[in-house]
Protein backbone atom coordinates (compact mmCIF):
# COMPACT_ATOMS: atom_id res chain seq x y z
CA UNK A 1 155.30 -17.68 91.90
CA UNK A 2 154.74 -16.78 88.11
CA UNK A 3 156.75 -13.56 88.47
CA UNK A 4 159.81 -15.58 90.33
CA UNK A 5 159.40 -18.38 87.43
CA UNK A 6 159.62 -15.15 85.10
CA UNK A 7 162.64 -13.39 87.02
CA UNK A 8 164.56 -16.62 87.13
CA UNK A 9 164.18 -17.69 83.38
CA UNK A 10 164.94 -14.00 82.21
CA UNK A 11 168.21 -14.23 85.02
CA UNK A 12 169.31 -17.57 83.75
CA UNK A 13 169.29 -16.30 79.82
CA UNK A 14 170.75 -13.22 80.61
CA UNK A 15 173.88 -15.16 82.22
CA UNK A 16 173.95 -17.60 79.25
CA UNK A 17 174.13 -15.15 76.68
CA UNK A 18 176.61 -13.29 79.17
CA UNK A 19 178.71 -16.49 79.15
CA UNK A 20 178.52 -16.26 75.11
CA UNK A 21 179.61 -13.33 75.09
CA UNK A 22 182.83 -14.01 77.13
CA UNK A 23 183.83 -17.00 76.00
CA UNK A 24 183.58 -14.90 72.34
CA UNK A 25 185.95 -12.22 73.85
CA UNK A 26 187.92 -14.94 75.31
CA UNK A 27 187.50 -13.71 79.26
CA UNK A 28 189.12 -16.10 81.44
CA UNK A 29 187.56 -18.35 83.90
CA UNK A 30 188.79 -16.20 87.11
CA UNK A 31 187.32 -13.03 86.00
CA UNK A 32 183.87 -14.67 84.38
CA UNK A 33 183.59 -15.59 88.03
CA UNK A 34 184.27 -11.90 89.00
CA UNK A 35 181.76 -10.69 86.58
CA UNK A 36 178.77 -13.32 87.67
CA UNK A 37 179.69 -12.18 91.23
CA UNK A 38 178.90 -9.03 90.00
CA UNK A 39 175.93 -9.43 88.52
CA UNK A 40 174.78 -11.21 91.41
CA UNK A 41 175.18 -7.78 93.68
CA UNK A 42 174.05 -5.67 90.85
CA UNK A 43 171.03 -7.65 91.02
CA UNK A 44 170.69 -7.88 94.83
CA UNK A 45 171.56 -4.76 95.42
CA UNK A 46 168.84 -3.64 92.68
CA UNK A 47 166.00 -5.94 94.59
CA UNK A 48 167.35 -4.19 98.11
CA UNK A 49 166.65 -0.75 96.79
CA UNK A 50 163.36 -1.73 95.54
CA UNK A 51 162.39 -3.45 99.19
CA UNK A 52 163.62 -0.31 100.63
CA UNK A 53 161.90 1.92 98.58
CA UNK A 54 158.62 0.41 99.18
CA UNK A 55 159.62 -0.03 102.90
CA UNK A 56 159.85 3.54 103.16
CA UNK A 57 156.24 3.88 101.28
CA UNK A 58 154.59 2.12 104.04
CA UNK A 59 156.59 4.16 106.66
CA UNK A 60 155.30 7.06 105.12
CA UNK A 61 151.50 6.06 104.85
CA UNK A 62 151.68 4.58 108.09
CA UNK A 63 153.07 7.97 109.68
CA UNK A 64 150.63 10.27 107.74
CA UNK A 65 147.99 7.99 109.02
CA UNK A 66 149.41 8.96 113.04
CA UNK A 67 149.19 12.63 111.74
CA UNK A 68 145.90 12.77 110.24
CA UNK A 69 143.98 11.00 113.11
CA UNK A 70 145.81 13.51 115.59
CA UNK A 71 144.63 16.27 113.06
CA UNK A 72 141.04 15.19 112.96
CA UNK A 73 140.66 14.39 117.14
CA UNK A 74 142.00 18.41 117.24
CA UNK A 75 139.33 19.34 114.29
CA UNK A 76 136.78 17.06 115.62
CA UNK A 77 136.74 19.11 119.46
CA UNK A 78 136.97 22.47 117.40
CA UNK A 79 133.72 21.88 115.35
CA UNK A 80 132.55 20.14 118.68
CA UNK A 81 131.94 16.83 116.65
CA UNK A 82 132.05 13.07 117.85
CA UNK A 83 135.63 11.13 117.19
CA UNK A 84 136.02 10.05 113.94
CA UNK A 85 135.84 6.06 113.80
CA UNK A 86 138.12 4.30 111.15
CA UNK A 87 137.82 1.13 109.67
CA UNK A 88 140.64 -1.28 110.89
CA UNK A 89 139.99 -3.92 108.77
CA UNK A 90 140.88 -1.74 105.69
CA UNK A 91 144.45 -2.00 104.02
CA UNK A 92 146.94 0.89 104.74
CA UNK A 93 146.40 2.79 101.83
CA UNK A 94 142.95 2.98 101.94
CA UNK A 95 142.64 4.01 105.50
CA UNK A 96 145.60 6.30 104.75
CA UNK A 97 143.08 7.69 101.56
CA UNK A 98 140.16 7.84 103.97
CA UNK A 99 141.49 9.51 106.72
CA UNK A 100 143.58 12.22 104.19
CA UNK A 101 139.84 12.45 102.71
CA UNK A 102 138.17 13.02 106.38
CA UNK A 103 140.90 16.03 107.15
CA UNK A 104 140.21 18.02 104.14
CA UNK A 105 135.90 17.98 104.63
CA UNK A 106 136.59 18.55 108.13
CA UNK A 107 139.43 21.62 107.56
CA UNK A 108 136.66 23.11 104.83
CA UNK A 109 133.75 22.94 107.56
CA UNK A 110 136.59 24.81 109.68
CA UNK A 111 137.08 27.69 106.76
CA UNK A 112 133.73 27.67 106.25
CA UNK A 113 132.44 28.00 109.64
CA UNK A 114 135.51 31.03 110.56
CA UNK A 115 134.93 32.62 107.52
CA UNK A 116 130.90 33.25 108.29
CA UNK A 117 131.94 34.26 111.19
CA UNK A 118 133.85 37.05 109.93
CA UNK A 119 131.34 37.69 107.74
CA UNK A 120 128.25 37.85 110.54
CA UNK A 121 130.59 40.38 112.78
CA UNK A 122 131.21 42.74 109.97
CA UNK A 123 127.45 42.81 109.51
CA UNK A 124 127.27 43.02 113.32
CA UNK A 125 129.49 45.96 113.59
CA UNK A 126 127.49 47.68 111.35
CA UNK A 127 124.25 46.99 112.41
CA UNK A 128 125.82 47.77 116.07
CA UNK A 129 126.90 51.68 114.91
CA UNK A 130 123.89 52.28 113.31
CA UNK A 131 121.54 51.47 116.33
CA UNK A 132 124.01 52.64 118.93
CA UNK A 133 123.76 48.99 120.47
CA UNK A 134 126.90 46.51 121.90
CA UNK A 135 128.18 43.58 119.54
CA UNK A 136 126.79 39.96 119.86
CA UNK A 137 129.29 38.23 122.34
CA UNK A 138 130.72 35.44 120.80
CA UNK A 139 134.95 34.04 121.30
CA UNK A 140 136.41 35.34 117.73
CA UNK A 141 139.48 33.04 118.66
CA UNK A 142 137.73 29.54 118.45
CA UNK A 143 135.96 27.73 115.73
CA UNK A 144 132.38 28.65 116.43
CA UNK A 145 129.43 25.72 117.10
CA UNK A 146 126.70 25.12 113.96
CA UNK A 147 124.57 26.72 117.55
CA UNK A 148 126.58 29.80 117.91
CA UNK A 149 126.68 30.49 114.33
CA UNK A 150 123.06 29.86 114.36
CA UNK A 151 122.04 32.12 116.99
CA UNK A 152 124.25 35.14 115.61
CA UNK A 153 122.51 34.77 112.46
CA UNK A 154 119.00 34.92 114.58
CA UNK A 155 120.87 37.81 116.10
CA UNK A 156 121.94 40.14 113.15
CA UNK A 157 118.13 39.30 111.66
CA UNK A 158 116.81 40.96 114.49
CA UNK A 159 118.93 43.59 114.44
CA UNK A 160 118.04 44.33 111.18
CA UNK A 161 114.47 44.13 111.58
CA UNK A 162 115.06 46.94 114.23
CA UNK A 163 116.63 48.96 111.80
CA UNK A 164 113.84 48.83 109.61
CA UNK A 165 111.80 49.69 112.01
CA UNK A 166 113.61 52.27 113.29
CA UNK A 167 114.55 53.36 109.78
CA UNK A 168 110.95 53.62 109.07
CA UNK A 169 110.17 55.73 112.59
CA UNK A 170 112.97 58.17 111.54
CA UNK A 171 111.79 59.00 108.06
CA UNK A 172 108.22 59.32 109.38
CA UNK A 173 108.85 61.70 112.05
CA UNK A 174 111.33 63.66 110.18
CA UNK A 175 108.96 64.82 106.97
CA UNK A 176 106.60 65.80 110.17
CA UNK A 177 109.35 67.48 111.92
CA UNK A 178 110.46 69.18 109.03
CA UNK A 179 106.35 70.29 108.04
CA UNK A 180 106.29 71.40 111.64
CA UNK A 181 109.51 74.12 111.73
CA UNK A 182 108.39 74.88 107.58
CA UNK A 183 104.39 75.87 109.67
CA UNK A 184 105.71 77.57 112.80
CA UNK A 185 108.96 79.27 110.68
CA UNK A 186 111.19 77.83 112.99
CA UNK A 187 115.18 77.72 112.14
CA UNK A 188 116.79 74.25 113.29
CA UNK A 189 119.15 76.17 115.92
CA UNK A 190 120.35 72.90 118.12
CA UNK A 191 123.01 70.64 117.12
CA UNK A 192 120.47 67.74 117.10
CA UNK A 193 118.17 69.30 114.78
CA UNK A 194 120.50 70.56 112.43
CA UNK A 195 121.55 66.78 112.43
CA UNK A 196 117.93 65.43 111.85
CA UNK A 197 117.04 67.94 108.98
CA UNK A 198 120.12 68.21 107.42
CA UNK A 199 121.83 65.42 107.18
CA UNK A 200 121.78 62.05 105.20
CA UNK A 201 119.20 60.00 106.38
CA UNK A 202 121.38 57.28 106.18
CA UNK A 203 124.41 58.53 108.27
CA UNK A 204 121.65 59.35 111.34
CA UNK A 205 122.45 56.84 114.24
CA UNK A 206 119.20 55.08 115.09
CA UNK A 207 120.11 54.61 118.96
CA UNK A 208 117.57 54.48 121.50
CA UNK A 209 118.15 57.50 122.62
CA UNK A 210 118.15 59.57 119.37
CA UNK A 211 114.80 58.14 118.51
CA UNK A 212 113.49 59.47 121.81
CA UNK A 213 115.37 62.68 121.29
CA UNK A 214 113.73 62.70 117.80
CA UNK A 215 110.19 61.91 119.67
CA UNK A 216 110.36 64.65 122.30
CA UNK A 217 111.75 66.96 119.59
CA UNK A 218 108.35 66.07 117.79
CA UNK A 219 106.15 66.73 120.98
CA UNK A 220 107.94 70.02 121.74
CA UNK A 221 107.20 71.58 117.97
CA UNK A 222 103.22 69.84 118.17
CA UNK A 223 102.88 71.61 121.43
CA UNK A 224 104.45 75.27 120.28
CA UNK A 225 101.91 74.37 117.18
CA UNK A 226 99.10 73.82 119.56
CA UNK A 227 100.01 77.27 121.15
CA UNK A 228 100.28 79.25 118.67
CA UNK A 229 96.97 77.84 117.22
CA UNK A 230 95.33 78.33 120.40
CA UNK A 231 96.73 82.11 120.35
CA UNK A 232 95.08 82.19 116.91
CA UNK A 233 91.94 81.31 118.28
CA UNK A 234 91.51 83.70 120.99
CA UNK A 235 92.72 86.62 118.99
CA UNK A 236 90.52 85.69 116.27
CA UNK A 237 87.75 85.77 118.20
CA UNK A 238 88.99 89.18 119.90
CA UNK A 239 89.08 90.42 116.08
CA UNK A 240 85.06 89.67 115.52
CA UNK A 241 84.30 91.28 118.78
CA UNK A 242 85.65 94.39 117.89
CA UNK A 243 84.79 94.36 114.25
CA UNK A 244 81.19 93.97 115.33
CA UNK A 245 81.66 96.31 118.10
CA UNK A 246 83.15 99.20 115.75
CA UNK A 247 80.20 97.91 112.98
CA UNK A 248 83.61 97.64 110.35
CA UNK A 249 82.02 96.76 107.13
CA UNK A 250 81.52 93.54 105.95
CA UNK A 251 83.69 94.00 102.60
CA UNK A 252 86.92 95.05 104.61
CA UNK A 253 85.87 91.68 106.83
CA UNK A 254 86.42 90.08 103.64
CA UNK A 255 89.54 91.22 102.88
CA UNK A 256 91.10 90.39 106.17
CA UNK A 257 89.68 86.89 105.88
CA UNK A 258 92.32 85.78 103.93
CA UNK A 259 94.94 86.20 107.55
């Protein structure tokens, strides 16, 4: 009511000193009646735009607020979340705020959750090539649970765990390996072996089946050792019998001792 008291009083001494001024320039009475007609539309046609204008506001808040609850119902079954719940009683603009607000948290939980994701299958696929082993099974194309990403993380733990471990097996049994062919003067000749003494300890896959192959590899060289050692023994003792049979001196004993 202030602001119409205002408008009016400002209108009615804007005409008065509009009347001054044509009754100074001597404007005649039909076209001062043209010119207040004129204000008049300039002025209602002013107010119009303004309704309009603000008309179209609320058309605009009230159709992003249609959007953004259809955009979080669709976010809200990705993440597997309950419906989001707005506040009726609020005005437009702040539900229009709120819900705008809701959208972005939700589409960063979205990014967030994809882009761990991404991060857990690249350590996956890794971890999976190393230890010869299939990838976790989880849909790439959907916006994975706080449950799914949970249990991949549980997953690619593990997984590194039994790298460590097997990591730790390899090493081991490769310095004993390696002590084994140095003590029987054995060549790596296979493949396999050429892989496990020669190359990076890194690049070796730790499959299953390579640390069995890297096991039985281990057996086979402790029972040639075992062989050879039990050869030593019998010829050794073949050795004293005839040295004491053929009464060989005990300083050229000594010097064979050394063998």
């Amino acid at each position: 009511e202030v602001l119409a008291a205002e408008a009016v009083s400002c209108l009615n001494r804007a005409m008065a000193a509009l009347r001054d001024i044509w009754e100074e320039i001597g404007i005649p009475e039909e076209q001062r009646l043209e010119r207040t007609d004129a204000v008049r539309k300039h002025i209602k046609n002013l107010l119009d735009m303004m309704v309009a204008e603000e008309e179209s506001l609320k058309e605009r808040l009230l159709k992003s607020i249609a959007l953004c609850r259809k955009e979080l119902d669709t976010l809200a079954s990705e993440l597997q979340l309950d419906p989001f719940e707005t506040e009726e009683e609020s005005t437009i603009l702040q539900m229009e705020k709120n819900l705008r607000t809701c959208v972005e948290v939700l589409q960063k939980q979205k990014r967030d959750r994809k882009q761990e994701l991404k991060a857990l299958q690249e350590q996956d696929r890794a971890l999976c090539d190393i230890l010869g082993t299939a990838q976790f099974s989880i849909d790439a194309g959907s916006v994975p649970s706080l449950e799914d990403l949970d249990r991949y993380r549980r997953h690619v733990a593990s997984l590194n765990t039994l790298k460590e471990q097997r990591r730790e097996e390899f090493v081991t049994t490769k310095r004993r390996i390696i002590l084994l062919m140095e003590e029987l003067d054995h060549t790596p000749d296979t493949s396999f072996e050429q892989e496990v003494v020669c190359e990076d300890e890194e690049m070796f896959c730790l499959s299953k089946d390579n640390i069995m192959a890297l096991q039985n590899l281990l057996q086979q060289l402790e029972a040639r050792r075992a062989l050879n050692e039990a050869a030593c023994t019998e010829l050794r003792a073949r050795i004293l019998l005839l040295w004491e049979r053929l009464q060989i001196p005990e300083e050229q004993k000594q010097s064979s001792a050394v063998h």
